[in-house]
Protein backbone atom coordinates (compact mmCIF):
# COMPACT_ATOMS: atom_id res chain seq x y z
CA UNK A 1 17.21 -8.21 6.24
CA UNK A 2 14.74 -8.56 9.00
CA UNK A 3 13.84 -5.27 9.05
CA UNK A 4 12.23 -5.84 5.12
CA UNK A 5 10.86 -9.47 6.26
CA UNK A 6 8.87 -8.45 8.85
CA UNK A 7 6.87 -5.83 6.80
CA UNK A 8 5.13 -9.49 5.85
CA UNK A 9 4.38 -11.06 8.91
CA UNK A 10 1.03 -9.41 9.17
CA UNK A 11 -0.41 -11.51 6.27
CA UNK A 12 1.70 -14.54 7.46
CA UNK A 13 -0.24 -14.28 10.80
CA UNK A 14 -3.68 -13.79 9.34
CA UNK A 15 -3.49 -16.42 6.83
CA UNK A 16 -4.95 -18.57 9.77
CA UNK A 17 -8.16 -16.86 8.82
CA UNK A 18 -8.32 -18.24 5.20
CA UNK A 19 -6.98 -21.42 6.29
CA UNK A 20 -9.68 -22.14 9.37
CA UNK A 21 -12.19 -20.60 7.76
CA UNK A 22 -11.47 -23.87 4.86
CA UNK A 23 -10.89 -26.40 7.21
CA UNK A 24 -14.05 -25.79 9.21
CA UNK A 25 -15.63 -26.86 12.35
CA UNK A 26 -13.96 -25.04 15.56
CA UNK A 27 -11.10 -24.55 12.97
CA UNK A 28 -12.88 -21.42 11.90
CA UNK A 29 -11.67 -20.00 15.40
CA UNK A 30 -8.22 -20.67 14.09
CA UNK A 31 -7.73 -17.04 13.09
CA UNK A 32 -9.12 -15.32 16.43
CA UNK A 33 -6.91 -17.54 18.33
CA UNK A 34 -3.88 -16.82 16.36
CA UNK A 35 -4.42 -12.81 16.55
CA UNK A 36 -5.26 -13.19 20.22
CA UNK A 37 -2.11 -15.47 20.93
CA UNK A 38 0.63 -13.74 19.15
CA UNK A 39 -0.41 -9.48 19.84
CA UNK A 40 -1.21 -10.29 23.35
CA UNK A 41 1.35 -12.78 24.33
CA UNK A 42 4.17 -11.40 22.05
CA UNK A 43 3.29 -7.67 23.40
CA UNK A 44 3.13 -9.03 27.03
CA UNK A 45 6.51 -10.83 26.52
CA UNK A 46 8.49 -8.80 23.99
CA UNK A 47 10.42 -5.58 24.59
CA UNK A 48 9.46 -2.19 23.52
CA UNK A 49 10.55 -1.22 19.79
CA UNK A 50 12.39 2.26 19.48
CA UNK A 51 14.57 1.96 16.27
CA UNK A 52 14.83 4.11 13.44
CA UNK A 53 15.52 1.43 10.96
CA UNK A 54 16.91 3.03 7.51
CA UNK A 55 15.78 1.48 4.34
CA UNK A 56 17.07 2.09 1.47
CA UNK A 57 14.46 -0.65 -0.59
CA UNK A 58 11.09 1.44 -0.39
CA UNK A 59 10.02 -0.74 -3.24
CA UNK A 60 9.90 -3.68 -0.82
CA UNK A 61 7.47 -1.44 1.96
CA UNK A 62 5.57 -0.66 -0.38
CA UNK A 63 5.04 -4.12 -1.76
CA UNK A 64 3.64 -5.16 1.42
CA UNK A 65 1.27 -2.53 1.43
CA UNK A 66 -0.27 -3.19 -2.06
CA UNK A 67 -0.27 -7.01 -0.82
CA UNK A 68 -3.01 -6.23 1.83
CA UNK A 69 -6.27 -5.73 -1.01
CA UNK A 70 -5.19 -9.11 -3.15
CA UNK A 71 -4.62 -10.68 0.39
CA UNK A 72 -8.19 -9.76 1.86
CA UNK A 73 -9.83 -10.35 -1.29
CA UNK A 74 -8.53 -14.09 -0.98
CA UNK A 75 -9.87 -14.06 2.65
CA UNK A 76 -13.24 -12.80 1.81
CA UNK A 77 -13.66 -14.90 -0.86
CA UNK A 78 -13.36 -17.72 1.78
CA UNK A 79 -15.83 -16.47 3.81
CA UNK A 80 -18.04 -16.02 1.26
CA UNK A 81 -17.68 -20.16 0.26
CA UNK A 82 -18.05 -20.73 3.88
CA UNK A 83 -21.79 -19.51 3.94
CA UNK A 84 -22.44 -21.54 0.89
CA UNK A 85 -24.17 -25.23 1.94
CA UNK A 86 -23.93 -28.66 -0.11
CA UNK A 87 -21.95 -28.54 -3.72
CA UNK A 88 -22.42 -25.00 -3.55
CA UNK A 89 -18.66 -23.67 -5.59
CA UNK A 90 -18.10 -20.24 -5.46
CA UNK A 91 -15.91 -19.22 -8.05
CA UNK A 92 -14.49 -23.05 -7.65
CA UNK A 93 -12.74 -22.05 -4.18
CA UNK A 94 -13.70 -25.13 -3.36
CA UNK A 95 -12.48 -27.39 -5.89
CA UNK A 96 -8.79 -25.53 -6.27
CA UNK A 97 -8.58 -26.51 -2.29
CA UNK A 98 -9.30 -29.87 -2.34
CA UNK A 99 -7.16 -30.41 -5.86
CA UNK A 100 -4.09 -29.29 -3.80
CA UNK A 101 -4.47 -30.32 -0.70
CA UNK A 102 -7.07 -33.66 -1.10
CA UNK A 103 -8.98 -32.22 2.14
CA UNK A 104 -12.91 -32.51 1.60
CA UNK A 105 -13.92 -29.04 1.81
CA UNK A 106 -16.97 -29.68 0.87
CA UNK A 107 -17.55 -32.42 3.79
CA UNK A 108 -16.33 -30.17 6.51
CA UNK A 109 -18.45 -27.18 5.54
CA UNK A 110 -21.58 -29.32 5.88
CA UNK A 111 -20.44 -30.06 9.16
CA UNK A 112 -19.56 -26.82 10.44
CA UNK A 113 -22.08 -25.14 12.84
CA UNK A 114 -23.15 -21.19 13.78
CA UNK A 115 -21.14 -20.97 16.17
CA UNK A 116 -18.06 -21.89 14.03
CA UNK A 117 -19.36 -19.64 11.15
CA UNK A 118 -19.03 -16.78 14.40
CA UNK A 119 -15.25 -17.45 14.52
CA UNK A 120 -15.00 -16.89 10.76
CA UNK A 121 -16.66 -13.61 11.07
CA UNK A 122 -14.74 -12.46 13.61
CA UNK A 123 -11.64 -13.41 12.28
CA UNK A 124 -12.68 -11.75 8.91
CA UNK A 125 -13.27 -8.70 10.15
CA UNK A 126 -9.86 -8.32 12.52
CA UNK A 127 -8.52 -8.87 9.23
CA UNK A 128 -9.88 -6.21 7.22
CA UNK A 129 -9.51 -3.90 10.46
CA UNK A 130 -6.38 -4.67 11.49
CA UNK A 131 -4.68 -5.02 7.76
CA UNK A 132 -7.60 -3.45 5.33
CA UNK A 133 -8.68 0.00 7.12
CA UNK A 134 -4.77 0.15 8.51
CA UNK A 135 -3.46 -0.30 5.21
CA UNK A 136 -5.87 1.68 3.60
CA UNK A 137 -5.11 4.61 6.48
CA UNK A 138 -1.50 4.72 5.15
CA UNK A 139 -2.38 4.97 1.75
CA UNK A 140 -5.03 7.14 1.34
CA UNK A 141 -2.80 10.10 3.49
CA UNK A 142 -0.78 9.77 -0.74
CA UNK A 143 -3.52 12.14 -1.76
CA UNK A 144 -2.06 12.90 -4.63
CA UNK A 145 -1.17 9.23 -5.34
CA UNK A 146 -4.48 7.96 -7.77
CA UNK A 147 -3.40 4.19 -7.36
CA UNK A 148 -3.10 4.45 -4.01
CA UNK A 149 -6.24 6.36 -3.17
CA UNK A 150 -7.78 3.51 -5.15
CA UNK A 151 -6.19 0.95 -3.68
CA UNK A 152 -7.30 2.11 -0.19
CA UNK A 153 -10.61 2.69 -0.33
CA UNK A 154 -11.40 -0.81 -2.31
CA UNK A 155 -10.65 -1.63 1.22
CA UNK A 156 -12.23 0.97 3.13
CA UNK A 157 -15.51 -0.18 1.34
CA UNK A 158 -14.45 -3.64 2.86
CA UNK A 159 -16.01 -2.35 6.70
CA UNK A 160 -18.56 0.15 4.52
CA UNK A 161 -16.35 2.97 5.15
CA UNK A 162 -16.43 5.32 2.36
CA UNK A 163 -16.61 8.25 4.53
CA UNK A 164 -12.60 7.68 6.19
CA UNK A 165 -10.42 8.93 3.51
CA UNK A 166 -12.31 12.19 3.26
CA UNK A 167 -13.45 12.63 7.15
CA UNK A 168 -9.67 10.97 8.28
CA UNK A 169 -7.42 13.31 6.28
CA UNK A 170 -9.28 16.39 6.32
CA UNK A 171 -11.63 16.28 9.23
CA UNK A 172 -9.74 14.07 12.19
CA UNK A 173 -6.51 15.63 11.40
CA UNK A 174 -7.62 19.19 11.72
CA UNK A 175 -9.41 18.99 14.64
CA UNK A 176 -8.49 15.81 16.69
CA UNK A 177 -8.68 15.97 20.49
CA UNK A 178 -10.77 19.16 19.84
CA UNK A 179 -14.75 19.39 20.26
CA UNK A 180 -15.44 19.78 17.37
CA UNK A 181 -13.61 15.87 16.44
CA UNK A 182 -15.86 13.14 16.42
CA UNK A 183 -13.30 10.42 16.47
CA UNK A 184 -11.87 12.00 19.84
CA UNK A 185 -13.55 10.51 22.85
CA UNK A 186 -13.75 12.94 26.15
CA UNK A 187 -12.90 11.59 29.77
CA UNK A 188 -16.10 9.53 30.96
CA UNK A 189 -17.60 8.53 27.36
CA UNK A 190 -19.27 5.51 26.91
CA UNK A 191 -17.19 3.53 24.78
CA UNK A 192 -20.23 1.89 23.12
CA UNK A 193 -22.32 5.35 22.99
CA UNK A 194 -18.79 6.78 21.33
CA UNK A 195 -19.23 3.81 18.17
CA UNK A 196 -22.28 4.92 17.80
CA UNK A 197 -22.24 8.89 17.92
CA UNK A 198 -18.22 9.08 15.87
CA UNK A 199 -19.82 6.55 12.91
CA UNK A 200 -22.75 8.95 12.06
CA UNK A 201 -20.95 12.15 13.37
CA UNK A 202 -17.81 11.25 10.96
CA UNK A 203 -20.14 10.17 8.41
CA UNK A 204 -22.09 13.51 8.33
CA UNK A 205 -18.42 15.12 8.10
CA UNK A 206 -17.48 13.44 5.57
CA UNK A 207 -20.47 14.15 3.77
CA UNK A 208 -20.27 17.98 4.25
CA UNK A 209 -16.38 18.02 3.66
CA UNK A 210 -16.77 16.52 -0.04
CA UNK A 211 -19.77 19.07 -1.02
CA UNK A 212 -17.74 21.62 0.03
CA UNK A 213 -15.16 20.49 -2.37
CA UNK A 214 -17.00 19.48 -5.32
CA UNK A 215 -19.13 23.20 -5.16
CA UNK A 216 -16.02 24.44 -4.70
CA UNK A 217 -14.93 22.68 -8.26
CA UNK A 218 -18.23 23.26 -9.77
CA UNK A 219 -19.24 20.42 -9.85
CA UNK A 220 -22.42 18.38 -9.06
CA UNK A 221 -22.69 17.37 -5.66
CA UNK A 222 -24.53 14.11 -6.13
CA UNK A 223 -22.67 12.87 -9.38
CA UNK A 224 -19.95 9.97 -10.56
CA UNK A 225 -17.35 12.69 -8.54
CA UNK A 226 -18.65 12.56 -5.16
CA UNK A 227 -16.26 9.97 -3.59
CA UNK A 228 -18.96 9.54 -0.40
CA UNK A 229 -21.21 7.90 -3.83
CA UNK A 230 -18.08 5.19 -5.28
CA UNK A 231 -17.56 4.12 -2.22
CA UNK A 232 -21.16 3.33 -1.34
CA UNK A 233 -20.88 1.16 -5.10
CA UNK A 234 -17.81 -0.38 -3.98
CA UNK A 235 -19.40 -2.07 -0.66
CA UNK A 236 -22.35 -2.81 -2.52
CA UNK A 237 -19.81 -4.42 -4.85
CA UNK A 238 -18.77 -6.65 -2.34
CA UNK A 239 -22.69 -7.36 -0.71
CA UNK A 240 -23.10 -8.54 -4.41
CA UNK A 241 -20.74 -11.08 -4.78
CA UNK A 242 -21.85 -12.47 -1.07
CA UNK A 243 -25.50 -12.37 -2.83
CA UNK A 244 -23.73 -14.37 -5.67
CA UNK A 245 -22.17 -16.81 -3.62
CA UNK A 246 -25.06 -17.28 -0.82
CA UNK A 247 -28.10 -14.87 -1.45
CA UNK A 248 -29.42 -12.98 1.62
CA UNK A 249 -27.50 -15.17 3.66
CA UNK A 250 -24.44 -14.10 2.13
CA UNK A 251 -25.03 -10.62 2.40
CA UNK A 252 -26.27 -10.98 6.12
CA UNK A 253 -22.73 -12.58 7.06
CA UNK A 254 -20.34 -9.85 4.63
CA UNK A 255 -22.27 -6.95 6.85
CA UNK A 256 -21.58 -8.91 10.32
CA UNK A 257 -18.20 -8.99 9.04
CA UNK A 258 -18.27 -5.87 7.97
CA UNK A 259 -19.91 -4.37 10.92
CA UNK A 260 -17.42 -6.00 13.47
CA UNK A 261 -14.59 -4.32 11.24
CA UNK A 262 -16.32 -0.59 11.47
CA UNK A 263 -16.35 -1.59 15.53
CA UNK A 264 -12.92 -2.55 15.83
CA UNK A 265 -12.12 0.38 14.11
CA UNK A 266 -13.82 2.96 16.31
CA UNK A 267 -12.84 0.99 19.27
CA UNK A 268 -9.26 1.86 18.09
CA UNK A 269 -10.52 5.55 17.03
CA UNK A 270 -11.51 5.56 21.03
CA UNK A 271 -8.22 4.21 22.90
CA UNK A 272 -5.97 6.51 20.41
CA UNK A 273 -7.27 9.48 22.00
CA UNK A 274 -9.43 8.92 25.08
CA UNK A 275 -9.45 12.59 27.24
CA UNK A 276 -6.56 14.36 25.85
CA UNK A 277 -7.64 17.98 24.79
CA UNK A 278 -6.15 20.59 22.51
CA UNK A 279 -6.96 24.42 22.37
CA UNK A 280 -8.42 24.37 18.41
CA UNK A 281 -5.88 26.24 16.43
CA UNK A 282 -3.48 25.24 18.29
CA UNK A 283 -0.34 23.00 16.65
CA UNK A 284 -0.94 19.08 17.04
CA UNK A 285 1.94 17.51 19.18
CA UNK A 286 2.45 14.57 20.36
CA UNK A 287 1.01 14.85 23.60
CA UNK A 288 -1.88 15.01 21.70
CA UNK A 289 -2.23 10.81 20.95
CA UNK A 290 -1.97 7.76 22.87
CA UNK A 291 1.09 6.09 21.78
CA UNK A 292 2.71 2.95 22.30
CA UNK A 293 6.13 0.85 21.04
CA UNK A 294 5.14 -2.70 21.60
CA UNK A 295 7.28 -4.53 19.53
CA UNK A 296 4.59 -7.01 17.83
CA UNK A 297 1.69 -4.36 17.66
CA UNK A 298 4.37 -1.77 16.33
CA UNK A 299 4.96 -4.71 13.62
CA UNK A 300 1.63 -6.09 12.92
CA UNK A 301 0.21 -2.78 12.90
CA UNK A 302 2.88 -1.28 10.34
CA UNK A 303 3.66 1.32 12.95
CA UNK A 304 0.07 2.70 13.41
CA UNK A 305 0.89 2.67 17.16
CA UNK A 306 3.66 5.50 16.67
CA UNK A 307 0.44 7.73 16.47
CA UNK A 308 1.92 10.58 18.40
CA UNK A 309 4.47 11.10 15.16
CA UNK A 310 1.70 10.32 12.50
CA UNK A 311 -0.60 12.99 13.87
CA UNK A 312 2.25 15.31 14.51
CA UNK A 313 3.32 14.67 10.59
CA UNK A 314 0.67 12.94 8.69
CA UNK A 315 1.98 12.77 5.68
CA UNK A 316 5.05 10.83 6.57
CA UNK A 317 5.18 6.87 5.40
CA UNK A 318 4.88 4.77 8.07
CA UNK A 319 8.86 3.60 7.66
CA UNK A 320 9.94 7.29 8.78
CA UNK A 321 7.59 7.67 12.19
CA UNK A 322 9.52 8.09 15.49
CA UNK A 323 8.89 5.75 18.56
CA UNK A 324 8.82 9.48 20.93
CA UNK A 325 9.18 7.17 24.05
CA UNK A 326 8.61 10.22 25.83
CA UNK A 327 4.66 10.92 24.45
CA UNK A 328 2.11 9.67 26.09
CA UNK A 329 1.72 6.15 26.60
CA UNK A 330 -1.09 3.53 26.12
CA UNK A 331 -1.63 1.25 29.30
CA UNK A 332 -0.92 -2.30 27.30
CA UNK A 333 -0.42 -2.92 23.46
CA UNK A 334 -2.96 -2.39 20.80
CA UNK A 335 -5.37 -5.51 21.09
CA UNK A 336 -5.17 -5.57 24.76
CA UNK A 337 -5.85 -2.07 24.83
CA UNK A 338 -8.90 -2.26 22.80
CA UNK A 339 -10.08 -5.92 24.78
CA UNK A 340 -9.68 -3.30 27.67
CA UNK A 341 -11.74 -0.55 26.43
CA UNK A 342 -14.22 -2.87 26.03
CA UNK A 343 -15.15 -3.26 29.58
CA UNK A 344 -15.74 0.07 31.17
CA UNK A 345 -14.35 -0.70 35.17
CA UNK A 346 -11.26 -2.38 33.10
CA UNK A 347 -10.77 0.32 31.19
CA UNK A 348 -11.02 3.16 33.83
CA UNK A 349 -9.00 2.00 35.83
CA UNK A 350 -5.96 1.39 33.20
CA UNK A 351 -6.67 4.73 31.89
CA UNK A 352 -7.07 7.38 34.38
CA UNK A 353 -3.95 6.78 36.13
CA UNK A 354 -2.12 7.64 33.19
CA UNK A 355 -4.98 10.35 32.26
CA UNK A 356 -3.78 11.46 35.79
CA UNK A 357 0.04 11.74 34.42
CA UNK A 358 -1.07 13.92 31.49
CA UNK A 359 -2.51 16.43 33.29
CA UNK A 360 0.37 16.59 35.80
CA UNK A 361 3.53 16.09 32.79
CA UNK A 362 1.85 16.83 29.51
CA UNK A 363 -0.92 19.27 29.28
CA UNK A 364 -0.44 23.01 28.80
CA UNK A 365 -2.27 25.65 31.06
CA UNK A 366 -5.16 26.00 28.13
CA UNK A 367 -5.54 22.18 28.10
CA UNK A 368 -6.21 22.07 32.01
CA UNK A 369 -8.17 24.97 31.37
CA UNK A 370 -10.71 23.14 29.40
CA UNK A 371 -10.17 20.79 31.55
CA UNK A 372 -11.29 22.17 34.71
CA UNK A 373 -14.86 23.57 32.57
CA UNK A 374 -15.10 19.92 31.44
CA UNK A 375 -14.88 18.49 34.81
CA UNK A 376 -17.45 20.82 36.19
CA UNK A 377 -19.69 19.67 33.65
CA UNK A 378 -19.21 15.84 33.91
CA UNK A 379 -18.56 15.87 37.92
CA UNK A 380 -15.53 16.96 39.42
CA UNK A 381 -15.30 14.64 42.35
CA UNK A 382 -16.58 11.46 40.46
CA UNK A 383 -13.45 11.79 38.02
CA UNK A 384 -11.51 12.42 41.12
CA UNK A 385 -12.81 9.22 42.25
CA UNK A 386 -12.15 7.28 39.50
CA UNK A 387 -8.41 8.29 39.17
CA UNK A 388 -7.98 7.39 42.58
């Protein structure tokens, strides 16, 4: 029975969002802490997970995936009551609270600071990372599934990211851990340069990979078809009803959400590949991704971190991907991983030791091939160096 309860635990644990963000004051922290507190600790304490569960109640996965958009609409719609000042009601959030639970919403708002409003954000946009653009990952690989292609990219748009269900599925998956992949970071890239240059290198992708489809259907590049256009309307759905709710304001705090989502994302688009090379052509394996089987990331995360078997078969549900405790390992789990990345001396120096263990167990003679040409280019010795 477990194995169908914890499919839920994700929006158990993020519910701390909704619920800080209404309380208010340092309460609106309440998410960040909870995330922080249960993926760290619970990966730092917790065994690895490497079973093969068999479930023979899909209907129940896939209920917890179609939760995710309701769930996150509910959360945003919090933080967009939370920018609002004095009687301010969006959509009566405010009143339906304090009917059921006789706490002054409206009191504690007026008393909640920038810096609290910070914690909301933040916590906002782990959500619509770490559930929304996860979730959405899953379902938009059903390609031939309209609902949930739909489904998905309502909250792709959530982080302004039209262009991952086109650049993702055809794009990443083709040429991952390749050049020519923008969402594969080399050995020795900046991990803030690498935000910058995979958002408007896998947005230009995207862009090229959907006129080449549409031409290729005849049909106009820049009408109600192009899917790079609907999902530009469905973010600007969502800046509207912040406008609604808060004017400017509003729309300022949905993009800092917003904006820390699309960072968390690439963050994670970094630490799932991070120097690992592949001769293009060449069948993906799964030496080919950082993987990892911590037990709470592996269930928070809906089994995103058994990347090694997504990329190997992408268009397997996430219920049916293999732990391969033998691919290549991540140095912590998920959220400690990407805290990691986030300072550069951390993160070389949990990395290139097992960089180090790649080239020596995993790579082919191609791979340290390119390699070799790579490290000639970026400094032999200084790599040396840093794997020392």
């Amino acid at each position: 029975m477990f194995k169908y309860i914890k499919q839920f635990m994700t929006p158990v644990m993020l519910s701390g969002v909704f619920v800080g963000t209404m309380i208010g004051g340092p309460w609106m922290w309440l998410g960040v802490a909870i995330i922080c507190l249960v993926m760290i600790g619970g990966d730092g304490l917790l065994r690895d997970d490497l079973s093969e569960p068999e479930y023979s109640q899909k209907w129940i996965l896939n209920a917890a995936l179609f939760l995710a958009l309701p769930f996150l609409l509910v959360t945003l719609w919090g933080l967009a009551w939370a920018t609002q000042s004095g009687t301010s009601d969006f959509l009566g959030l405010g009143a339906l609270i304090q009917t059921v639970t006789g706490y002054d919403v409206f009191a504690a708002r007026q008393a909640s600071t920038w810096y609290h409003m910070v914690g909301a954000v933040l916590g906002t946009g782990f959500t619509v990372a770490g559930y929304g653009t996860n979730i959405a990952h899953e379902l938009t690989h059903r390609t031939t599934d309209p609902l949930s292609m739909i489904w998905g990219r309502w909250m792709l748009a959530m982080s302004n990211n039209a262009d991952f269900s086109i650049e993702h599925v055809y794009g990443h998956h083709e040429t991952i851990a390749t050049e020519a992949d923008p969402a594969s970071a080399k050995r020795g890239d900046n991990l803030y340069v690498f935000i910058v240059k995979s958002t408007f290198q896998g947005h230009a992708s995207a862009w090229r990979l959907e006129a080449g489809r549409l031409k290729k259907k005849g049909y106009w590049v820049f009408g109600p078809r192009n899917r790079m256009l609907t999902g530009y309307l469905m973010s600007i759905t969502y800046a509207a009803a912040f406008y609604a709710a808060a004017g400017w304001l509003g729309v300022a705090i949905y993009m800092a959400q917003a904006t820390w989502a699309k960072v968390v994302f690439e963050v994670v688009n970094y630490i799932e590949h991070y120097g690992l090379v592949r001769v293009p052509g060449q069948p993906v394996m799964p030496r080919h991704s950082w993987n990892t089987n911590k037990v709470v990331s592996s269930m928070v995360l809906f089994s995103l971190t058994r990347h090694s078997a997504h990329h190997e078969k992408g268009d397997l549900p996430f219920w049916n991907l293999k732990p391969y405790p033998e691919a290549p390992e991540m140095p912590y789990g998920y959220l400690t991983t990407i805290f990691a990345a986030m300072v550069p001396p951390v993160w070389r120096a949990s990395i290139n030791p097992k960089l180090k263990e790649w080239d020596e167990k995993h790579a082919s003679r191609e791979e340290l091939e390119i390699l070799a040409r790579r490290n000639q280019v970026l400094g032999k010795v200084n790599l040396e160096k840093q794997a020392a």
